[in-house]
Protein backbone atom coordinates (compact mmCIF):
# COMPACT_ATOMS: atom_id res chain seq x y z
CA UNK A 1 -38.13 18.34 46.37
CA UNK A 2 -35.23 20.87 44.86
CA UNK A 3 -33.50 19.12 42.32
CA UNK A 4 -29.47 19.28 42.39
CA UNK A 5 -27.43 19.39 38.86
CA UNK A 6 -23.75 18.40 38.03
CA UNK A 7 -22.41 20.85 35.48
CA UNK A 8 -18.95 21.30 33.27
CA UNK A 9 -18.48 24.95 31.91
CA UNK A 10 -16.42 25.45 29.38
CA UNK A 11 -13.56 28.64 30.85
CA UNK A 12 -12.24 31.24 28.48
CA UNK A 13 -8.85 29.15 28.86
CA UNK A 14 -10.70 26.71 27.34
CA UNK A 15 -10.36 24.40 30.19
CA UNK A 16 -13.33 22.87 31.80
CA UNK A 17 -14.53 23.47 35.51
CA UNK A 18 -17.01 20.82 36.87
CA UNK A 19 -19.22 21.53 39.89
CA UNK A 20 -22.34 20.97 41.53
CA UNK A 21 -25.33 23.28 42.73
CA UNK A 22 -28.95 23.16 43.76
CA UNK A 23 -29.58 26.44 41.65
CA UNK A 24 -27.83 26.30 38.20
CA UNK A 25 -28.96 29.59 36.89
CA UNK A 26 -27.48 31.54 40.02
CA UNK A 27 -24.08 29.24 39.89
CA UNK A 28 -23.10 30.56 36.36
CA UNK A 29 -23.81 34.13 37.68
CA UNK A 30 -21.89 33.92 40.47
CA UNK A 31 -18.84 31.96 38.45
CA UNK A 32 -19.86 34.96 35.61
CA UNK A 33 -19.55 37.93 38.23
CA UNK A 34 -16.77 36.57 39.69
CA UNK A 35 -18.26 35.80 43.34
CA UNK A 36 -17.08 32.45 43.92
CA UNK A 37 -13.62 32.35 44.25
CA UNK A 38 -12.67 28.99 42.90
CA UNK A 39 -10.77 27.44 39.44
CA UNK A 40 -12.65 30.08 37.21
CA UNK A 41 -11.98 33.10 38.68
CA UNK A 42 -9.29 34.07 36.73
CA UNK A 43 -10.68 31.99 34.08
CA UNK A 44 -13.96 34.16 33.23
CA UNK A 45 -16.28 34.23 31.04
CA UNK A 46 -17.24 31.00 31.35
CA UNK A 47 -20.33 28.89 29.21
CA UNK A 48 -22.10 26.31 30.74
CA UNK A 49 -21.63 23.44 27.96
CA UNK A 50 -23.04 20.23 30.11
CA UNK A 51 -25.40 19.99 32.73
CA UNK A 52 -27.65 16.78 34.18
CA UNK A 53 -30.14 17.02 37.06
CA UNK A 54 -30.49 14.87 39.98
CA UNK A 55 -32.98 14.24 42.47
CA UNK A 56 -29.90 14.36 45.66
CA UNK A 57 -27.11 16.23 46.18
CA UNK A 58 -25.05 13.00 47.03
CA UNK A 59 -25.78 11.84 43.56
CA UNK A 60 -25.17 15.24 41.82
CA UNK A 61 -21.97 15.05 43.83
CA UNK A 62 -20.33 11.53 42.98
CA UNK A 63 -20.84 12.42 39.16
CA UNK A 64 -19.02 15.42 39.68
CA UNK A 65 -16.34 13.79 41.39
CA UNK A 66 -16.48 10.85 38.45
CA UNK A 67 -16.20 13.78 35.79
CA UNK A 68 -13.24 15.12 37.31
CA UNK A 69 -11.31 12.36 37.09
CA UNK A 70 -11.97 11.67 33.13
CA UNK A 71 -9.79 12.93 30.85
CA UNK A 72 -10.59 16.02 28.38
CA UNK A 73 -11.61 13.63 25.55
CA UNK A 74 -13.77 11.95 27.62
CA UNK A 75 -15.33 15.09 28.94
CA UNK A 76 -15.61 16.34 25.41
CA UNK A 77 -17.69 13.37 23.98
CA UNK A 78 -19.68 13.71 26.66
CA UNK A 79 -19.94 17.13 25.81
CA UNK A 80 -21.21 16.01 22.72
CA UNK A 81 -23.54 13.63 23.83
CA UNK A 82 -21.66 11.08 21.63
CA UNK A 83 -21.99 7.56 23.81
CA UNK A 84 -19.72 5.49 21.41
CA UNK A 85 -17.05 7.48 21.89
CA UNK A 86 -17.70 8.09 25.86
CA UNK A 87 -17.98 3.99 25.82
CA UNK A 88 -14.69 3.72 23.89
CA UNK A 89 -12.68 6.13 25.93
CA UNK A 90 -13.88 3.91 29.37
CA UNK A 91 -12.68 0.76 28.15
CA UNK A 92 -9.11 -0.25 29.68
CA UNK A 93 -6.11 0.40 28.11
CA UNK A 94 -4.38 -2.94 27.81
């Protein structure tokens, strides 16, 4: 079975565009050459910094849709793979 993979690449901006695909390699050429016209288009080049694979594309889907709503520290410690901080940052504000 074709895996699926949630991604974050980092735009020249230096925002962050999160997405989905079944083929990473071809997604960062198309963002690259400009052939999908999305949030990087006018945004290019853009460097994959995060990717994680997943056996579905309803699973590589709902972490893309829980990425997008974290906010840019959150996405950067998971950037960095640092787990302490990712666990901080998702505790409640009270």
């Amino acid at each position: 079975m074709k895996p699926f993979w949630t991604y974050m690449v980092r735009c020249s901006d230096n925002s962050y565009y999160i997405g989905h695909t079944d083929n990473l390699e071809r997604r960062l050429l198309e963002h690259n050459h400009g052939t999908l016209i999305c949030y990087t288009t006018n945004r290019l080049p853009v460097q994959l910094v995060w990717s994680n694979e997943f056996a579905t594309r309803e699973e590589a889907l709902e972490r893309e849709r829980q990425i997008k709503g974290w906010s840019r520290a959150k996405k950067e410690a998971l950037i960095r793979e640092d787990w302490k901080e990712l666990k901080d940052l998702s505790k409640s504000k009270k």
